[in-house]
C-alpha atoms as a PDB file:
ATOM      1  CA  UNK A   1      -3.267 -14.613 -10.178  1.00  0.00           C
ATOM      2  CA  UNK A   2      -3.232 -16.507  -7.002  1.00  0.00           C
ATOM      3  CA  UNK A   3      -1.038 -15.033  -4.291  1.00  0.00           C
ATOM      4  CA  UNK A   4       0.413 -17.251  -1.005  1.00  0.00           C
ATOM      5  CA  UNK A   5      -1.252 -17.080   1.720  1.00  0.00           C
ATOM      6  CA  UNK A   6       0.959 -16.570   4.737  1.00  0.00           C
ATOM      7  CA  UNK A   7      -0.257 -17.291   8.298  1.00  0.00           C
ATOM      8  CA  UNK A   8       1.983 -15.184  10.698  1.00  0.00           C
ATOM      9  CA  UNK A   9       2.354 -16.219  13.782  1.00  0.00           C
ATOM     10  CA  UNK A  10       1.738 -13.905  16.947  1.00  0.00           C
ATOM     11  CA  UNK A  11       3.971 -11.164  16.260  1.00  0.00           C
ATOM     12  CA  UNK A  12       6.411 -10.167  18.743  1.00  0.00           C
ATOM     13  CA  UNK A  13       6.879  -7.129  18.052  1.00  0.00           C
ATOM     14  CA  UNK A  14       4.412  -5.083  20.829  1.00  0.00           C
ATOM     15  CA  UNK A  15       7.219  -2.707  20.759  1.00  0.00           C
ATOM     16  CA  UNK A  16       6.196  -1.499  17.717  1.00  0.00           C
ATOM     17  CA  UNK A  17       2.367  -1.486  18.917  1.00  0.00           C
ATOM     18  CA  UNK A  18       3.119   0.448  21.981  1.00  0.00           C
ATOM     19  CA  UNK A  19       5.181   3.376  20.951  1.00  0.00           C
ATOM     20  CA  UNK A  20       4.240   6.717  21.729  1.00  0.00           C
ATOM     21  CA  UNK A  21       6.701   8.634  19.249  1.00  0.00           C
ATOM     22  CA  UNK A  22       8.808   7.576  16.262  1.00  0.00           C
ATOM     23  CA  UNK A  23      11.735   5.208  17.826  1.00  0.00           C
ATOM     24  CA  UNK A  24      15.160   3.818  16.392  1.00  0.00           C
ATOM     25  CA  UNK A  25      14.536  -0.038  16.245  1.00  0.00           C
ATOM     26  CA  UNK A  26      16.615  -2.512  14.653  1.00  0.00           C
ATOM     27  CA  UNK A  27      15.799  -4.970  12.581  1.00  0.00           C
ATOM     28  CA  UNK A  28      16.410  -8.678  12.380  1.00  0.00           C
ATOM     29  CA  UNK A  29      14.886  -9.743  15.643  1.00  0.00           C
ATOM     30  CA  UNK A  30      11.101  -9.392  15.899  1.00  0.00           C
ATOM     31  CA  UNK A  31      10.724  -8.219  12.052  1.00  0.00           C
ATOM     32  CA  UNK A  32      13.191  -7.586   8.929  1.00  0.00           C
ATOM     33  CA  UNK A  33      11.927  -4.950   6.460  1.00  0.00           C
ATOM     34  CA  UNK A  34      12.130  -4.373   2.701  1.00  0.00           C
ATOM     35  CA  UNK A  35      12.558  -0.747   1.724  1.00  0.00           C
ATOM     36  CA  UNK A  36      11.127   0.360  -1.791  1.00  0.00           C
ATOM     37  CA  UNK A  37      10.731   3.686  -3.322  1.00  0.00           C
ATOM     38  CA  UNK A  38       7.427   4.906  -2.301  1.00  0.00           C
ATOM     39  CA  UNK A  39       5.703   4.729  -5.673  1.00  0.00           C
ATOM     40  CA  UNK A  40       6.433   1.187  -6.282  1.00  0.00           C
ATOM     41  CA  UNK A  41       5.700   0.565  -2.554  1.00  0.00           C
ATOM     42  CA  UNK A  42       1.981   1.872  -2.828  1.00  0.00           C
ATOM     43  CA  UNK A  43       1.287   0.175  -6.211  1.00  0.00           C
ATOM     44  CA  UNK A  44       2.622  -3.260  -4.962  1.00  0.00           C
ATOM     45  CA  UNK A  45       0.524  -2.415  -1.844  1.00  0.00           C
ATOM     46  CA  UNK A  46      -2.578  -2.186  -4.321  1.00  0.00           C
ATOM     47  CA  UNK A  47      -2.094  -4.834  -5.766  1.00  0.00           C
ATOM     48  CA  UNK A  48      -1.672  -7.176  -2.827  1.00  0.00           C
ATOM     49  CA  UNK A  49      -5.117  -5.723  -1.629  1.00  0.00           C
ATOM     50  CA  UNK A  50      -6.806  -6.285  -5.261  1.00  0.00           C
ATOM     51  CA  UNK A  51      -5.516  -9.737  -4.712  1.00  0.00           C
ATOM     52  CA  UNK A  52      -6.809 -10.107  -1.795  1.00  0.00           C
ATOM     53  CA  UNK A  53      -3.472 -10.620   0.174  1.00  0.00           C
ATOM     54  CA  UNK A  54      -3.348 -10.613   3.605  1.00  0.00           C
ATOM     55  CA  UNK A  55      -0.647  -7.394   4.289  1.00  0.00           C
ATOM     56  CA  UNK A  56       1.469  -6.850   7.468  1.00  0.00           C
ATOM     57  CA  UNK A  57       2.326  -3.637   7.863  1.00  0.00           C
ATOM     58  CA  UNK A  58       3.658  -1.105   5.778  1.00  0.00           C
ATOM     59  CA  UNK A  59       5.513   2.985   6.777  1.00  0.00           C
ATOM     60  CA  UNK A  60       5.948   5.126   4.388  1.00  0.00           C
ATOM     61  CA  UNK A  61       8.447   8.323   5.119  1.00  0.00           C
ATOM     62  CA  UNK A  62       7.581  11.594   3.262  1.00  0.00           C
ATOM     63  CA  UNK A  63      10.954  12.467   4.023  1.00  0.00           C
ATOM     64  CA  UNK A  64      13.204  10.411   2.276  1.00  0.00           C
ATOM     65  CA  UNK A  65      10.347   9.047  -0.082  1.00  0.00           C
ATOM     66  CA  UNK A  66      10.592   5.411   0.919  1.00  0.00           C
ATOM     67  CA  UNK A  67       8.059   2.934   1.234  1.00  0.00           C
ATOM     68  CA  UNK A  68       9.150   0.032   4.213  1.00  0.00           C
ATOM     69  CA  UNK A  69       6.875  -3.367   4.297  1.00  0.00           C
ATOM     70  CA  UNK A  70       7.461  -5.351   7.546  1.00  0.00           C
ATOM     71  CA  UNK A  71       8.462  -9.693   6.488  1.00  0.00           C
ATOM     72  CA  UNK A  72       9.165 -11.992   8.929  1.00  0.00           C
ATOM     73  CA  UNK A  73      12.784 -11.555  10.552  1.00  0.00           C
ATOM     74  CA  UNK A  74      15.296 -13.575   9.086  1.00  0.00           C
ATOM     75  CA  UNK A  75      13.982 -13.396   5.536  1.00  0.00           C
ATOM     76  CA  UNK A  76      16.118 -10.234   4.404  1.00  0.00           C
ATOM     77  CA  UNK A  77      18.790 -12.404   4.209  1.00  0.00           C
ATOM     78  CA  UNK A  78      16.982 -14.329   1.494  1.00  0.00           C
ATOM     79  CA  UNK A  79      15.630 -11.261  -0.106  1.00  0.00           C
ATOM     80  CA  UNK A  80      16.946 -10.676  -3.584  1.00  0.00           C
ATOM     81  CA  UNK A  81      14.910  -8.125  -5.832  1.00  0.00           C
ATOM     82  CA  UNK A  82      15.892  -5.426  -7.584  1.00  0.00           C
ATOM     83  CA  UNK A  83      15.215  -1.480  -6.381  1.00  0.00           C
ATOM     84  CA  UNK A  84      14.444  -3.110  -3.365  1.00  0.00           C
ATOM     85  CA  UNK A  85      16.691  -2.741  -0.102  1.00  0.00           C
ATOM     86  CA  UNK A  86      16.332  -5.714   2.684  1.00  0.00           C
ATOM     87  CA  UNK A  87      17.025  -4.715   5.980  1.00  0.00           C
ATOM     88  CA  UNK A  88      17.523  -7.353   8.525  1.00  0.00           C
ATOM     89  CA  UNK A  89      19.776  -8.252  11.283  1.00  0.00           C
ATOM     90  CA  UNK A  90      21.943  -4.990  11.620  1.00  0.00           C
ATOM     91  CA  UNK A  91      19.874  -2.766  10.386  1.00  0.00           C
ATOM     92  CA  UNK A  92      17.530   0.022  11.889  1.00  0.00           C
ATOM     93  CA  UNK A  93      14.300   1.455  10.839  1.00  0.00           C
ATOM     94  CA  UNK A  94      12.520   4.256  12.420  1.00  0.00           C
ATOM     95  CA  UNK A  95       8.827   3.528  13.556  1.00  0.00           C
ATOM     96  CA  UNK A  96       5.792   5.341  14.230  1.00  0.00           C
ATOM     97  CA  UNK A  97       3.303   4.322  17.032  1.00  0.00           C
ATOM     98  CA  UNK A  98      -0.113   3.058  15.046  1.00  0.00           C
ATOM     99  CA  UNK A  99      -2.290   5.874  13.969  1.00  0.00           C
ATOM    100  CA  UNK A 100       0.739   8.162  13.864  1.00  0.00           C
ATOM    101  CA  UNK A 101      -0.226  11.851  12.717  1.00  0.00           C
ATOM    102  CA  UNK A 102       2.555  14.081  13.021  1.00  0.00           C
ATOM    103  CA  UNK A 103       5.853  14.866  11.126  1.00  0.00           C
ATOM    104  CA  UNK A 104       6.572  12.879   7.837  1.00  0.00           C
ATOM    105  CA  UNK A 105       6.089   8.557   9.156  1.00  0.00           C
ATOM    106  CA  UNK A 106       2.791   7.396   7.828  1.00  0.00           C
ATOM    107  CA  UNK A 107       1.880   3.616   8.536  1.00  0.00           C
ATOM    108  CA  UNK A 108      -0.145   2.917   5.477  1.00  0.00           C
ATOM    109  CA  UNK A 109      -1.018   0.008   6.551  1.00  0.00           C
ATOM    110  CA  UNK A 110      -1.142   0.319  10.901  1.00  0.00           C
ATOM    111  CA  UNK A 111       0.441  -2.511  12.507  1.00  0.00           C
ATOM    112  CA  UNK A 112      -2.452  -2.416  14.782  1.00  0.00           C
ATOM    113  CA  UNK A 113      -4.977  -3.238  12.530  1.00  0.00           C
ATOM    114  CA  UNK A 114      -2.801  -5.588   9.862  1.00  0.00           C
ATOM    115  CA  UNK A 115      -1.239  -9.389   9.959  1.00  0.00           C
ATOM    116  CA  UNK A 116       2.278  -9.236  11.910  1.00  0.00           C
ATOM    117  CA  UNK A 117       4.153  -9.704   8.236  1.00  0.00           C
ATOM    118  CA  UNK A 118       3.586  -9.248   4.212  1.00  0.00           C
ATOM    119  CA  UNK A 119       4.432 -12.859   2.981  1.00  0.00           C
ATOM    120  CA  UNK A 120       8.129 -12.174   1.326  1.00  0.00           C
ATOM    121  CA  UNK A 121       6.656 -14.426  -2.040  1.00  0.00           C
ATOM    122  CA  UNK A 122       3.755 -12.047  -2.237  1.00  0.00           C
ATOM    123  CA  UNK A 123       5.419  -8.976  -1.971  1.00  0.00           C
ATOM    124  CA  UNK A 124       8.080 -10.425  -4.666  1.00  0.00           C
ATOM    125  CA  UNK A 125       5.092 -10.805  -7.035  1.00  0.00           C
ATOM    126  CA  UNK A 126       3.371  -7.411  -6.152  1.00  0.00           C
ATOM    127  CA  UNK A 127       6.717  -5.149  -6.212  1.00  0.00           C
ATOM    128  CA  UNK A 128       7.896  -7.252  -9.600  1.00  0.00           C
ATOM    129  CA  UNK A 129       4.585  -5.942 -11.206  1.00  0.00           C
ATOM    130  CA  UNK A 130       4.780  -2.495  -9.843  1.00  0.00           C
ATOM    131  CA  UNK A 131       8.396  -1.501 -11.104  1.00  0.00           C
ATOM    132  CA  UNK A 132       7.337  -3.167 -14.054  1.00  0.00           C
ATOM    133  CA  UNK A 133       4.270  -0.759 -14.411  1.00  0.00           C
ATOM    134  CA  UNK A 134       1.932  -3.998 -15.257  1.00  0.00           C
ATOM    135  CA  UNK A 135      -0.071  -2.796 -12.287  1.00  0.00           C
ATOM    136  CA  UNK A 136      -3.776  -1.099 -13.753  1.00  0.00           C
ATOM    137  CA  UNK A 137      -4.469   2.054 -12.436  1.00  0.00           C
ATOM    138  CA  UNK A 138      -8.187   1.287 -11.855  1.00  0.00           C
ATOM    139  CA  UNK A 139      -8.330  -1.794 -10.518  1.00  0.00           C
ATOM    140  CA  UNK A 140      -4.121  -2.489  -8.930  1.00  0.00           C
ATOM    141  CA  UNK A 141      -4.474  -5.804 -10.848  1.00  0.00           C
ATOM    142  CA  UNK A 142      -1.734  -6.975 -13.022  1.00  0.00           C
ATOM    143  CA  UNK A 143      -3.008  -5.741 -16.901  1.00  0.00           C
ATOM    144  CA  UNK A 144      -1.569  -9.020 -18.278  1.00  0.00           C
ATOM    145  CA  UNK A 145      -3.824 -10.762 -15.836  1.00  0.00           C
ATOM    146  CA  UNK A 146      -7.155  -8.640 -16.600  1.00  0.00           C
ATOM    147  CA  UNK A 147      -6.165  -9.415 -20.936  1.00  0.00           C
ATOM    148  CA  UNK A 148      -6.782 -12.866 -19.819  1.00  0.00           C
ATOM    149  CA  UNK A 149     -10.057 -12.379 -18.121  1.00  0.00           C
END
């Protein structure tokens, strides 16, 4: 299965790749984010890296058990997918700083080292086939993809 490719631009969010402790930052301006239960979050993120998808990057709180993948801002208001949660303008998301070690924030994928966004067409795909459980274990492809091989 081909994914999108999406080129982000420069990201403007060096907020986000200069903190120096978890910060209250809202969304909707630099970045919107899509909140997932963490599960589904770190099978789609398999997937999009079995794929071979470019992926922006992606927190995941041990707290509250949520998985949050950074789109471009604006594109939560488009955002329609079910057990999903699109946060954009008006929202608020806490951060880590990159590389982040303490407490319960874990970028899995560190904004410093990652493409500014996840394309929101991609991540449709990838967290369609993770709730779905059509996501192999072994390899994060989609099964009904690896039947047809």
């Amino acid at each position: 299965m081909a994914l999108h490719s999406y080129r982000s631009r420069e990201p403007r969010t060096p907020r986000v790749r200069c903190l120096s402790e978890p910060t209250l930052v809202a969304a909707g301006r630099d970045w919107d984010a899509i909140r997932v239960e963490a599960g589904i979050g770190l099978r789609a993120l398999r997937f999009l890296e079995a794929c071979g998808t470019p992926v922006g990057p992606v927190l995941c709180d041990q707290g509250n058990g949520q998985a949050y993948f950074l789109i471009p801002p604006g594109a939560a208001r488009r955002w329609q997918q079910e057990h999903t949660q699109a946060l954009g303008e008006g929202s608020w998301v806490v951060l880590a700083p990159p590389g982040w070690e303490d407490g319960l924030l874990r970028w899995v994928t560190d904004p410093a080292d990652s493409p500014a966004y996840t394309a929101p067409a991609d991540l449709t795909i990838a967290l369609t086939a993770a709730a779905s459980g059509d996501i192999s274990p072994m390899t994060g492809r989609s099964r009904h993809a690896e039947r047809q091989l």
